[in-house]
C-alpha atoms as a PDB file:
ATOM      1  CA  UNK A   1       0.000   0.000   0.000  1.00  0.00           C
ATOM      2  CA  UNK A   2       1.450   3.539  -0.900  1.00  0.00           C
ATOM      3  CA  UNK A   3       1.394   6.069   1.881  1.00  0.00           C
ATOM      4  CA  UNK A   4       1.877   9.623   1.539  1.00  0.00           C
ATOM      5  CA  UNK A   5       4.742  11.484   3.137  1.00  0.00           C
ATOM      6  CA  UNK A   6       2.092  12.332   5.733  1.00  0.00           C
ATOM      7  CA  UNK A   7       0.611   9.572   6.663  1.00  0.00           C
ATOM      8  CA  UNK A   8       4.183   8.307   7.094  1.00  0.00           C
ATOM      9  CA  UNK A   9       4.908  11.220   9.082  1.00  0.00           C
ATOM     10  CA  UNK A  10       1.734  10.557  10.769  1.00  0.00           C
ATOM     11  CA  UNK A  11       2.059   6.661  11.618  1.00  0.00           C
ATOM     12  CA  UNK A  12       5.504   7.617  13.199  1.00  0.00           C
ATOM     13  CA  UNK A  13       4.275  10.074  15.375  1.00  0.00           C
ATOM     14  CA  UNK A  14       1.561   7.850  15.845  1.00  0.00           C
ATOM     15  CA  UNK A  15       4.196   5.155  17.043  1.00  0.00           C
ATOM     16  CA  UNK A  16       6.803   7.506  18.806  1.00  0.00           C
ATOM     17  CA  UNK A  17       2.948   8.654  20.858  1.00  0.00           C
ATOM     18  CA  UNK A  18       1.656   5.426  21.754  1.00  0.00           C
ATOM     19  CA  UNK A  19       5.567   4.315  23.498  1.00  0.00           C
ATOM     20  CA  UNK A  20       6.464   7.662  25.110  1.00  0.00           C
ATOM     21  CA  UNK A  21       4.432  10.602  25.431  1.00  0.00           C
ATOM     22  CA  UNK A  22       6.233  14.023  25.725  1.00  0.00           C
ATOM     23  CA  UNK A  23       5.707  16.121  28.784  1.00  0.00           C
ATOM     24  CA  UNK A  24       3.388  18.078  30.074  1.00  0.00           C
ATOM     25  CA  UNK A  25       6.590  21.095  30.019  1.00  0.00           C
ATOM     26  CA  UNK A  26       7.314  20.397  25.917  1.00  0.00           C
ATOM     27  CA  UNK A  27       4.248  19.809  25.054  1.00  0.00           C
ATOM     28  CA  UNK A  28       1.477  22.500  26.088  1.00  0.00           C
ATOM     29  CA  UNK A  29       3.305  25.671  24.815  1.00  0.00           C
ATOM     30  CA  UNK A  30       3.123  23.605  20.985  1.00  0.00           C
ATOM     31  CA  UNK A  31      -0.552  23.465  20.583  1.00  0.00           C
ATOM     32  CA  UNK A  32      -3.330  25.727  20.549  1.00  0.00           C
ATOM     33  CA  UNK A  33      -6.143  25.670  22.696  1.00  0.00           C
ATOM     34  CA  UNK A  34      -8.878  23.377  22.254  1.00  0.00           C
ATOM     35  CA  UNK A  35     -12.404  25.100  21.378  1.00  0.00           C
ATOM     36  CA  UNK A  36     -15.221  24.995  24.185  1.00  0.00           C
ATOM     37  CA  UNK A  37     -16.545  21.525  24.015  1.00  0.00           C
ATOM     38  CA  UNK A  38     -19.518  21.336  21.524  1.00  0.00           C
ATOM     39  CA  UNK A  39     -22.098  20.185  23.750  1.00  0.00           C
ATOM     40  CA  UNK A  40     -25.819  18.765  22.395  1.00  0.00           C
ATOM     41  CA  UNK A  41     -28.370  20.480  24.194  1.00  0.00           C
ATOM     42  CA  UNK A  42     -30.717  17.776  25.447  1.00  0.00           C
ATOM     43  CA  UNK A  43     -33.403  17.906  28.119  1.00  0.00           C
ATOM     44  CA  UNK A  44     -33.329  14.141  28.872  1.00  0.00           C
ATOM     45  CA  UNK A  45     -29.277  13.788  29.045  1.00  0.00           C
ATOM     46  CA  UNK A  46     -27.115  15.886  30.692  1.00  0.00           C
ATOM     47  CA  UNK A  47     -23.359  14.901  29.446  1.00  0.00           C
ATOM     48  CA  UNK A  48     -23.704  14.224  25.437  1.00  0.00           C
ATOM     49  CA  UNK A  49     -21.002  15.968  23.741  1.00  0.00           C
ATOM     50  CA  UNK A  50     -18.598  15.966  20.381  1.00  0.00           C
ATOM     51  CA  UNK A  51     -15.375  14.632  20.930  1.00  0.00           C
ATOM     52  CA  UNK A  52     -14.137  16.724  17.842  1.00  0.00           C
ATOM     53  CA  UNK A  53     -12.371  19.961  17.828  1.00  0.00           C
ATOM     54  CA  UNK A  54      -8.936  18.868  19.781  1.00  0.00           C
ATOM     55  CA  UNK A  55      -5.674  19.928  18.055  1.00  0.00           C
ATOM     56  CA  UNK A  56      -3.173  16.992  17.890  1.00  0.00           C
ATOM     57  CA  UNK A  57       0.303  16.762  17.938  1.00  0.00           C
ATOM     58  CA  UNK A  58       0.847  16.866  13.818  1.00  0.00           C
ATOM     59  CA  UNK A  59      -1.318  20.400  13.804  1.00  0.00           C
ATOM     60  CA  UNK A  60      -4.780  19.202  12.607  1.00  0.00           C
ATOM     61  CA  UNK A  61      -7.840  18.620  14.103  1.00  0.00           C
ATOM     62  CA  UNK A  62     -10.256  16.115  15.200  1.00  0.00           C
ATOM     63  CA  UNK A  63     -13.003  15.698  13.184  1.00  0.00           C
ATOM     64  CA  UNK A  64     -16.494  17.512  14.440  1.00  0.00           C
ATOM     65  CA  UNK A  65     -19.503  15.553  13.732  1.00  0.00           C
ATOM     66  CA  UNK A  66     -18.030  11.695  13.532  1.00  0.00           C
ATOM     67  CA  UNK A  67     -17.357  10.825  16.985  1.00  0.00           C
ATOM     68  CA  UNK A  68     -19.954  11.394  20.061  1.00  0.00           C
ATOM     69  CA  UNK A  69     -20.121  10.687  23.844  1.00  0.00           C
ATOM     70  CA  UNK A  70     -22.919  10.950  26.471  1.00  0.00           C
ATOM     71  CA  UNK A  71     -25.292   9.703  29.363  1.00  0.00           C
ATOM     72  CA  UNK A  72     -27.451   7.000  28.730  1.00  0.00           C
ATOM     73  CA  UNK A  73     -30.380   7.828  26.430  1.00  0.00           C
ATOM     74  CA  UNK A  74     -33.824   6.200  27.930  1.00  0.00           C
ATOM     75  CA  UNK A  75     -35.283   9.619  29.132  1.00  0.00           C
ATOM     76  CA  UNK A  76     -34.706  11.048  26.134  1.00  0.00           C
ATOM     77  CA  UNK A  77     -37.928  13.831  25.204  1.00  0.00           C
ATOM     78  CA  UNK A  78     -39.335  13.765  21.570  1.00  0.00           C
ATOM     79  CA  UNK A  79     -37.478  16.885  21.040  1.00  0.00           C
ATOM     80  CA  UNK A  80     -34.539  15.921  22.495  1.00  0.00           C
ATOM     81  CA  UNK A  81     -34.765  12.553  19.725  1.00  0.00           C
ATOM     82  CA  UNK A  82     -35.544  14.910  16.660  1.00  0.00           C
ATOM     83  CA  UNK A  83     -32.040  17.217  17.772  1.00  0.00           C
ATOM     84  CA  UNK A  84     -30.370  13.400  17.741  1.00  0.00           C
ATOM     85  CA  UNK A  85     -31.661  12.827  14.179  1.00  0.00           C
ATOM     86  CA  UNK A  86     -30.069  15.943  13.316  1.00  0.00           C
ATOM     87  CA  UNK A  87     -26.737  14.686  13.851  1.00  0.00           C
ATOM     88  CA  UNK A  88     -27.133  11.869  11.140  1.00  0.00           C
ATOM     89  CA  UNK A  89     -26.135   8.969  13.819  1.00  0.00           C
ATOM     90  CA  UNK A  90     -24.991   5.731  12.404  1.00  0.00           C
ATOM     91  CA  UNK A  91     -24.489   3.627  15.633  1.00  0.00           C
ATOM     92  CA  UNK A  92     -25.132   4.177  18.923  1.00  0.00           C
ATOM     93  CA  UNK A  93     -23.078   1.745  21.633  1.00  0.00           C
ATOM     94  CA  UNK A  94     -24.484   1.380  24.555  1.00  0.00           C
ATOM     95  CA  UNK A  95     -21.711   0.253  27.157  1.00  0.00           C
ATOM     96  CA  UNK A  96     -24.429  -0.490  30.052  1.00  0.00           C
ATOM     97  CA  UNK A  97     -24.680  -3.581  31.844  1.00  0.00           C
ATOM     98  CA  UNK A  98     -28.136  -5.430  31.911  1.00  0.00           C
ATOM     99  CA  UNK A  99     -28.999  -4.399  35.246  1.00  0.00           C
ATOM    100  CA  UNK A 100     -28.401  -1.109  34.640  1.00  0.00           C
ATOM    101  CA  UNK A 101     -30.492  -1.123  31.247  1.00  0.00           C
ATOM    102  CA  UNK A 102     -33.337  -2.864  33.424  1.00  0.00           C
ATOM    103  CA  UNK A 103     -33.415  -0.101  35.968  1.00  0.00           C
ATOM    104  CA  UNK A 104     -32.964   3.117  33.369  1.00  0.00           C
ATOM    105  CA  UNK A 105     -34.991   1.759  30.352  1.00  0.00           C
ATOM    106  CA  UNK A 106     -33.495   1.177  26.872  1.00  0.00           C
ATOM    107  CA  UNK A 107     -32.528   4.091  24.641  1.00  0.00           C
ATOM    108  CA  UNK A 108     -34.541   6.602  22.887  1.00  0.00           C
ATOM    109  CA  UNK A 109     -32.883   6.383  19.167  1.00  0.00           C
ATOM    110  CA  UNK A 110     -33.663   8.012  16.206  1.00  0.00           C
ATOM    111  CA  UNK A 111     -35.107   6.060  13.362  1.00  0.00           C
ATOM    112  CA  UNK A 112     -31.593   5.291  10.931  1.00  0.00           C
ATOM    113  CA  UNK A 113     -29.464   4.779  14.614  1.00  0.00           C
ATOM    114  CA  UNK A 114     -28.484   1.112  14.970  1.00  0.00           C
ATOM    115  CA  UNK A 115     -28.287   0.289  18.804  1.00  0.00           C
ATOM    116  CA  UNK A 116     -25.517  -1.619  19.394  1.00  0.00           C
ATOM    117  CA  UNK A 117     -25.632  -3.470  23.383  1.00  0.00           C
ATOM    118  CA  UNK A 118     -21.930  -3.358  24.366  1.00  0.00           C
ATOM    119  CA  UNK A 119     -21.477  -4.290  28.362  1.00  0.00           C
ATOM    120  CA  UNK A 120     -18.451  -3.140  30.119  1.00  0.00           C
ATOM    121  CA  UNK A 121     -18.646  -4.130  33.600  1.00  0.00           C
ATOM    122  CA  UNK A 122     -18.824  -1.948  36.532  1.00  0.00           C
ATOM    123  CA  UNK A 123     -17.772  -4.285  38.936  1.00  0.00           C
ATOM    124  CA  UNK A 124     -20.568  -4.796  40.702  1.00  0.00           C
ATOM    125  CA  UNK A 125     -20.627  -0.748  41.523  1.00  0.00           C
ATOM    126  CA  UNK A 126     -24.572  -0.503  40.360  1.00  0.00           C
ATOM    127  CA  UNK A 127     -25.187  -2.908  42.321  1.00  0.00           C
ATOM    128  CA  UNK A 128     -23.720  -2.161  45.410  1.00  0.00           C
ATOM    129  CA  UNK A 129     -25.011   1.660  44.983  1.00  0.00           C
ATOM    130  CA  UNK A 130     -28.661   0.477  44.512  1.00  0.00           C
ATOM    131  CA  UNK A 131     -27.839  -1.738  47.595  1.00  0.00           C
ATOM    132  CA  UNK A 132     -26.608   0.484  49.976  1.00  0.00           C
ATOM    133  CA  UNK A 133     -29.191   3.470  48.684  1.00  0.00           C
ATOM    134  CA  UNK A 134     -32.454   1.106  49.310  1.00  0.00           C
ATOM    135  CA  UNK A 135     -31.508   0.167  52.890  1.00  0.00           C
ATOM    136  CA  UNK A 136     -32.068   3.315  53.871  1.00  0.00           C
ATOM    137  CA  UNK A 137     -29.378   2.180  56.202  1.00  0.00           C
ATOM    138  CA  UNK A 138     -27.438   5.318  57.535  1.00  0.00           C
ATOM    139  CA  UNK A 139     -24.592   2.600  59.452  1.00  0.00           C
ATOM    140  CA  UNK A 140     -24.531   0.542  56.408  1.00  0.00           C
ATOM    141  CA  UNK A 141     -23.985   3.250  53.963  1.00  0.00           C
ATOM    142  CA  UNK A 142     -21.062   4.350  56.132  1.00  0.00           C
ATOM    143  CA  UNK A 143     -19.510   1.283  56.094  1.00  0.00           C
ATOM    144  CA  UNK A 144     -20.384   0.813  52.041  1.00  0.00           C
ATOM    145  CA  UNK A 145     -19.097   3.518  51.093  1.00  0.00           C
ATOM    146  CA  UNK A 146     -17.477   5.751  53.785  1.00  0.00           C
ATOM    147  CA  UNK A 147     -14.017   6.083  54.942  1.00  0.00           C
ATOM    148  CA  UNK A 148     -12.775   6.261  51.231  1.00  0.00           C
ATOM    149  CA  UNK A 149     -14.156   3.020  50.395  1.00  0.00           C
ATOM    150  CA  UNK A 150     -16.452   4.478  47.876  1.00  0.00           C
ATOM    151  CA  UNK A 151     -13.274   6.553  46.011  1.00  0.00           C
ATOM    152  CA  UNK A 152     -11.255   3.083  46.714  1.00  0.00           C
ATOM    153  CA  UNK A 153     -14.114   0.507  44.904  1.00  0.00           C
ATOM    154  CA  UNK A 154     -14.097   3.561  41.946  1.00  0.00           C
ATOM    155  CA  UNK A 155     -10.103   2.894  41.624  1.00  0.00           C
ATOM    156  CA  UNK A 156     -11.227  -0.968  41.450  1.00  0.00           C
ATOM    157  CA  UNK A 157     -13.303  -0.452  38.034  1.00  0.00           C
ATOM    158  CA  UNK A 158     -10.550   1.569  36.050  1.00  0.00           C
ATOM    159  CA  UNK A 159      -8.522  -1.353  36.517  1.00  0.00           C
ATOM    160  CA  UNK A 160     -10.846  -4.048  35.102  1.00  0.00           C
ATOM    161  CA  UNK A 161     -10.674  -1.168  31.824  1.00  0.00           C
ATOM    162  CA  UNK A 162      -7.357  -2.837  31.869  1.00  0.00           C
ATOM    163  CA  UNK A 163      -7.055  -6.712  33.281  1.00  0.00           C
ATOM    164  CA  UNK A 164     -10.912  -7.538  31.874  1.00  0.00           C
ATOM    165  CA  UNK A 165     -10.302  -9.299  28.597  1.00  0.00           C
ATOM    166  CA  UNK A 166     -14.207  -9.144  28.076  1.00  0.00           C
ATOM    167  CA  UNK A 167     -13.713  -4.851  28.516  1.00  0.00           C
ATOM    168  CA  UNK A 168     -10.401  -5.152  26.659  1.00  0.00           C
ATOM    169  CA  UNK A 169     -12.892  -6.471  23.787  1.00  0.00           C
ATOM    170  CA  UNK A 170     -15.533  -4.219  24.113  1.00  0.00           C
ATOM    171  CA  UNK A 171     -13.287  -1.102  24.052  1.00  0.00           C
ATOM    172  CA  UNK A 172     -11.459  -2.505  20.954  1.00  0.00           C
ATOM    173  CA  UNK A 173     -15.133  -3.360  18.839  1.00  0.00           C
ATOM    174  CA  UNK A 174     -15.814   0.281  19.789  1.00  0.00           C
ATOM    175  CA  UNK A 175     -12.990   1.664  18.291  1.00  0.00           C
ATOM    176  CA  UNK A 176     -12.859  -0.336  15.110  1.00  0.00           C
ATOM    177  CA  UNK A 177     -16.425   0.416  14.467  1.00  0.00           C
ATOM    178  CA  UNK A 178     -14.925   4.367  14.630  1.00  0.00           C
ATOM    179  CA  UNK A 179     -12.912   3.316  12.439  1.00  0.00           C
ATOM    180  CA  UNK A 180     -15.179   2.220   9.956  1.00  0.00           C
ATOM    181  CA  UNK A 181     -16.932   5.051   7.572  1.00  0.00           C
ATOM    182  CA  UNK A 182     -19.730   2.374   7.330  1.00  0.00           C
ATOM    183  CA  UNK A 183     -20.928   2.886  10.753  1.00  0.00           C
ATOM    184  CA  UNK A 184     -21.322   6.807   9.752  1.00  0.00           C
ATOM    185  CA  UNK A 185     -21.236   8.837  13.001  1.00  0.00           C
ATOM    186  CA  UNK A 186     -20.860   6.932  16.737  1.00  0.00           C
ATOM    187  CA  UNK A 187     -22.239   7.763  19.707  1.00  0.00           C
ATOM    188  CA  UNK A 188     -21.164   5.896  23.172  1.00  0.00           C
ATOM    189  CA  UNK A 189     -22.558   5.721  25.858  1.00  0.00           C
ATOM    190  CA  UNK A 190     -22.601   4.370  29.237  1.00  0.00           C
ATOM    191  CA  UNK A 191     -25.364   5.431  32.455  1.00  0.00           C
ATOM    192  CA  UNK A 192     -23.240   8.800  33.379  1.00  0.00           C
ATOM    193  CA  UNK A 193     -21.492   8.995  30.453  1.00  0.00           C
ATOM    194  CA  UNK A 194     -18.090   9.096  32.961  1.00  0.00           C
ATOM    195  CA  UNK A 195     -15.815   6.192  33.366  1.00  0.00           C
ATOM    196  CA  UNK A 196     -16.209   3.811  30.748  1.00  0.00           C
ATOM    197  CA  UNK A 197     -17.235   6.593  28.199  1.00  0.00           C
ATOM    198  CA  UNK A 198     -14.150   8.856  30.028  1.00  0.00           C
ATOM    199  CA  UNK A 199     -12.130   5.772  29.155  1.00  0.00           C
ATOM    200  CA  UNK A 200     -12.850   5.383  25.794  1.00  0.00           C
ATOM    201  CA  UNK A 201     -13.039   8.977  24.975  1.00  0.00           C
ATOM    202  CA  UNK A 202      -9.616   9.307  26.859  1.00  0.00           C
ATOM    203  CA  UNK A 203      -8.175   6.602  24.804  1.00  0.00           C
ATOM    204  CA  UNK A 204      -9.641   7.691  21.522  1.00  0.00           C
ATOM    205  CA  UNK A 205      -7.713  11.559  21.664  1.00  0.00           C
ATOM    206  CA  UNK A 206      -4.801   9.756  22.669  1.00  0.00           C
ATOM    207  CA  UNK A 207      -4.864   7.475  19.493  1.00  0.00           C
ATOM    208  CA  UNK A 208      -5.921  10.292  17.212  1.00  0.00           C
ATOM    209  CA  UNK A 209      -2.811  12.218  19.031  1.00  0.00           C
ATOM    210  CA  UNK A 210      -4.832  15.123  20.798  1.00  0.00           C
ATOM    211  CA  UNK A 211      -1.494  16.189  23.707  1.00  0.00           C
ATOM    212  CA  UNK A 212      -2.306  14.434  27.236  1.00  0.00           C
ATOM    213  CA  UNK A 213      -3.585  17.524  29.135  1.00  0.00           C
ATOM    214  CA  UNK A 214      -6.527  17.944  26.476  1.00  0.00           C
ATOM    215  CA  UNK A 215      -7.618  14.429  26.418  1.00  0.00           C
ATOM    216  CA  UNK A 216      -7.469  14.957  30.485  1.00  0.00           C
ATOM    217  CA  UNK A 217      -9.352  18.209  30.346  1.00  0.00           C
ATOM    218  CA  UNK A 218     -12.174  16.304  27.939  1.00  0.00           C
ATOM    219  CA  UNK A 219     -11.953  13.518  30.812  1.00  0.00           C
ATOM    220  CA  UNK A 220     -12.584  15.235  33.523  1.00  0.00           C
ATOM    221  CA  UNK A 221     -15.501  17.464  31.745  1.00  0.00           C
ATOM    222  CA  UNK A 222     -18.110  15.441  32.686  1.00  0.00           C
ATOM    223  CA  UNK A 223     -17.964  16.864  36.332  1.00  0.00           C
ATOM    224  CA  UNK A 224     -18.686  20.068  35.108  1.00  0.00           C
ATOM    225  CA  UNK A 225     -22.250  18.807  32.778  1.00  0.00           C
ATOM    226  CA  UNK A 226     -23.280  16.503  35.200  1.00  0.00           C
ATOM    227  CA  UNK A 227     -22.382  18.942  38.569  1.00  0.00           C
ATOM    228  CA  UNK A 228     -26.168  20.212  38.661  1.00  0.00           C
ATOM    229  CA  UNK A 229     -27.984  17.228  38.073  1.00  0.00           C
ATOM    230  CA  UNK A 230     -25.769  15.240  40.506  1.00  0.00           C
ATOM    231  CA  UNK A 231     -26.494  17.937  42.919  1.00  0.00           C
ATOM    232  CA  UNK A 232     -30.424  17.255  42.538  1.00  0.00           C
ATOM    233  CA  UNK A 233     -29.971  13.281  42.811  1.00  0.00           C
ATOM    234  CA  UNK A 234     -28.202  13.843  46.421  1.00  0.00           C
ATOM    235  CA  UNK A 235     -31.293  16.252  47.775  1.00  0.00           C
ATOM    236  CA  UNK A 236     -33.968  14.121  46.146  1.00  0.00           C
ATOM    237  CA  UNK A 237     -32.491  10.783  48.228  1.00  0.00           C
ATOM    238  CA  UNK A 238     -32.168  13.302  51.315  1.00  0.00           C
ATOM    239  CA  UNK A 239     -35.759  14.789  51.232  1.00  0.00           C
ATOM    240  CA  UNK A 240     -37.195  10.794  50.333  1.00  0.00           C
ATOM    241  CA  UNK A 241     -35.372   9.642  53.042  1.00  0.00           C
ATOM    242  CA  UNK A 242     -32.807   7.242  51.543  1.00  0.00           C
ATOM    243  CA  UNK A 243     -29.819   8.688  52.443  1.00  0.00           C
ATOM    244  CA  UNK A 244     -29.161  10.593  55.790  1.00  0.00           C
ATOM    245  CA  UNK A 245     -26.002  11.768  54.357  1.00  0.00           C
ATOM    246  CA  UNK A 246     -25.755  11.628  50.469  1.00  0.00           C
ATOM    247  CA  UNK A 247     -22.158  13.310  50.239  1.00  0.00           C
ATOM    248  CA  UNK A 248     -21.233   9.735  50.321  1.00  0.00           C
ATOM    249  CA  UNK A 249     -21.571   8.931  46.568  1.00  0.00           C
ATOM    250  CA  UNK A 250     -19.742  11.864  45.547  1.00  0.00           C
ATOM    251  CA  UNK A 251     -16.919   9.800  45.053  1.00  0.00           C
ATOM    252  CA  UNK A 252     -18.870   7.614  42.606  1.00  0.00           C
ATOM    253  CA  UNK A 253     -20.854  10.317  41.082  1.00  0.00           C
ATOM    254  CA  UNK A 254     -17.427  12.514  39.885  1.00  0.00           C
ATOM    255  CA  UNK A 255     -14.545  11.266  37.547  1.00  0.00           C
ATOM    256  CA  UNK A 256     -10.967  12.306  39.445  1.00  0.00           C
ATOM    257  CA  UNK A 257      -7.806  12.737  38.124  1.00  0.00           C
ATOM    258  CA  UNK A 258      -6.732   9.396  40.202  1.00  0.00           C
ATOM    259  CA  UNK A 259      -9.066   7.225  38.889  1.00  0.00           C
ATOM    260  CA  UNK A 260      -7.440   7.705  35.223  1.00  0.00           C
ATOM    261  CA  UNK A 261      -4.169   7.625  36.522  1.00  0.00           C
ATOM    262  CA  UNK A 262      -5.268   4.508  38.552  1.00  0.00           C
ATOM    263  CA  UNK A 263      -6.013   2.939  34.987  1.00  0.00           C
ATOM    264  CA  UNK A 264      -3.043   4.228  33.981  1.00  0.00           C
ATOM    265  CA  UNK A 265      -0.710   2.442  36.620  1.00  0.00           C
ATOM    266  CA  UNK A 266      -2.483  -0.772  35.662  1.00  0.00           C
ATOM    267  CA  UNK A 267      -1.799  -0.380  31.924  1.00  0.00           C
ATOM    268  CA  UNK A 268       2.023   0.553  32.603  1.00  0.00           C
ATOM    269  CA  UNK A 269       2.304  -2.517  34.793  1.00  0.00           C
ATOM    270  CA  UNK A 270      -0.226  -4.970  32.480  1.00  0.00           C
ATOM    271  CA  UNK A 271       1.601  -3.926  29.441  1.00  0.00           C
ATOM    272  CA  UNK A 272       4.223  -1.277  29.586  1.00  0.00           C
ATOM    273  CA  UNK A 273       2.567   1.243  27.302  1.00  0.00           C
ATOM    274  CA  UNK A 274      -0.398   2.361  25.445  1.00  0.00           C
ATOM    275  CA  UNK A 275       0.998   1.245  22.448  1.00  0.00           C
ATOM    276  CA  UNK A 276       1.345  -2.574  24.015  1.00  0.00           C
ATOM    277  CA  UNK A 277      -2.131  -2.085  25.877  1.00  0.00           C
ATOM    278  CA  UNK A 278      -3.954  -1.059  22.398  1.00  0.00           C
ATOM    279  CA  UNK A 279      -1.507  -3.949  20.430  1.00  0.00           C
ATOM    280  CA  UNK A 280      -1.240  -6.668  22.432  1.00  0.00           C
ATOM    281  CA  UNK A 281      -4.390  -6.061  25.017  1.00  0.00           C
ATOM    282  CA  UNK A 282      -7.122  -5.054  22.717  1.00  0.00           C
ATOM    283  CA  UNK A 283      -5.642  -6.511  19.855  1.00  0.00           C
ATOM    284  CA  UNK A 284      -5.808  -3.740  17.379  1.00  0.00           C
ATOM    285  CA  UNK A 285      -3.451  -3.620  14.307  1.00  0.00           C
ATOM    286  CA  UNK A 286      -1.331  -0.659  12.938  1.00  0.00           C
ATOM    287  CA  UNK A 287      -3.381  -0.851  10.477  1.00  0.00           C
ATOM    288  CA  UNK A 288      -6.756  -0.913  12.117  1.00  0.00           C
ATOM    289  CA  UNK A 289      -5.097   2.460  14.149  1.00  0.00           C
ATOM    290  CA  UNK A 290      -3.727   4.413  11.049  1.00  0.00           C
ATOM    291  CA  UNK A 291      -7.534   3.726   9.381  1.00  0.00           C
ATOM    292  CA  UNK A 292      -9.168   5.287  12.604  1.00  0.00           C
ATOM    293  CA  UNK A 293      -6.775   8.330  12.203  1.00  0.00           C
ATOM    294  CA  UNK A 294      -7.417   9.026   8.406  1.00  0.00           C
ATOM    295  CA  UNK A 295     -11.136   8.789   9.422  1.00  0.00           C
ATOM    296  CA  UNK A 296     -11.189  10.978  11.798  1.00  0.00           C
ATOM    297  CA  UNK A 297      -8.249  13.492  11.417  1.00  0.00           C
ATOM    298  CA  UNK A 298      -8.043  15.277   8.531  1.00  0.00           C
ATOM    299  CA  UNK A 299      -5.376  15.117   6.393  1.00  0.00           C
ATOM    300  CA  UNK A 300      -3.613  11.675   8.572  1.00  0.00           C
END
């Protein structure tokens, strides 16, 4: 196959990015800033945005209007389904676990977007948060999820993003479907839209080359969409009577700069690198990872 001087230039940048990223210190005074996250306005989801507009490390761009992430989508309004249609989705992956499809609903789609059931555990953490909420139980939610246990279990489910072959596979179908122009634009989605969809949003930039700090920044976003609604869920379980002190899901509620890094640790100890991680752990190809660039960067 005949590459062009860029894409060569591209796939080894691509390479060198993947084994060693620069520094914070070399790389932020490079790149411009990104653009204010294009969020869609929706009524029945709080955290659905466009992962495009991120500079990379070659100079271009990442593609508006091809790649999508967001809250789940089962209290979606009829207006808030016709504003989905407008954005000509191809796929939707859901990245919810059964139980928590059973307790939200399933999606609101527009007609022409293919649902596509995707599971990435949690590690029980629905569960145990339904659990310890419906006891009603102020001793039992202290010892649940008190004393940094809650912030400790949260730690727990970034690293199954890493040792879980069954999340290793479901991260990897996600990105090749990106990948593929026959989906036509993806949106994923998990029930907060957070740490699964932080982790595959995180690890998309990175692939595409978008500097560290940015794909951090897009990361840790969510806390500032979901801040208000979160807000609401804690008073609402006060005033029913569920939780005499709801400060004690905050941990599980936010995404932190740890809980990446906790991911992180786990990958550099698992595999050594992103580059091994995305390689040898969800078994993409060079290949595979050059196509999802080209797609979605323009001029890779």
């Amino acid at each position: 196959m005949h590459l062009s001087r860029r894409a060569l230039l591209t796939a080894t940048g691509a390479t060198a990015l993947l084994g060693a990223l620069p520094t914070e210190a070399t790389a932020r005074p490079r790149f411009p800033q990104a653009p204010p996250i294009r969020r869609i306005p929706l009524q029945g989801a709080v955290n659905v945005r466009d992962l495009g507009g991120y500079p990379t490390y070659d100079g271009s761009r990442v593609r508006y209007g091809l790649a999508y992430r967001g809250d789940h989508l089962a209290t979606l309004t009829d207006a808030d389904v016709t504003t989905l249609a407008g954005l000509g989705l191809g796929t939707v992956v859901d990245l919810r676990i059964p139980l928590e499809v059973g307790h939200d609903g399933a999606d609101r789609l527009p007609a022409g977007a293919v649902p596509v059931p995707r599971p990435v555990t949690d590690n029980g953490l629905f569960g145990q948060l339904l659990t310890a909420i419906g006891s009603r139980d102020p001793v039992r939610q202290e010892e649940m999820l008190g004393g940094g246990r809650a912030a400790a279990f949260m730690r727990e489910v970034y690293r199954t993003f890493v040792t879980d072959p069954a999340n290793r596979a479901a991260f990897a179908a996600t990105l090749r479907d990106l990948a593929d122009p026959r989906r036509g634009p993806l949106l994923l989605h998990c029930t907060s839209g957070k740490d699964r969809t932080g982790w595959t949003g995180w690890l998309l930039l990175t692939l595409l080359g978008v500097p560290d700090s940015l794909a951090r920044e897009d990361y840790l976003a969510s806390n500032t969409f979901r801040a208000a609604y979160d807000a609401r869920l804690r008073e609402g379980l006060k005033q029913a009577g569920l939780m005499e002190n709801p400060a004690l899901i905050i941990p599980l509620q936010e995404v932190r700069a740890e809980y990446l890094d906790t991911a992180l640790e786990q990958l550099r100890s698992s595999y050594g690198s992103v580059f091994r991680y995305v390689s040898d752990g969800l078994g993409l190809e060079f290949r595979e990872l050059l196509a999802l660039r080209e797609r979605l960067v323009p001029g890779a």
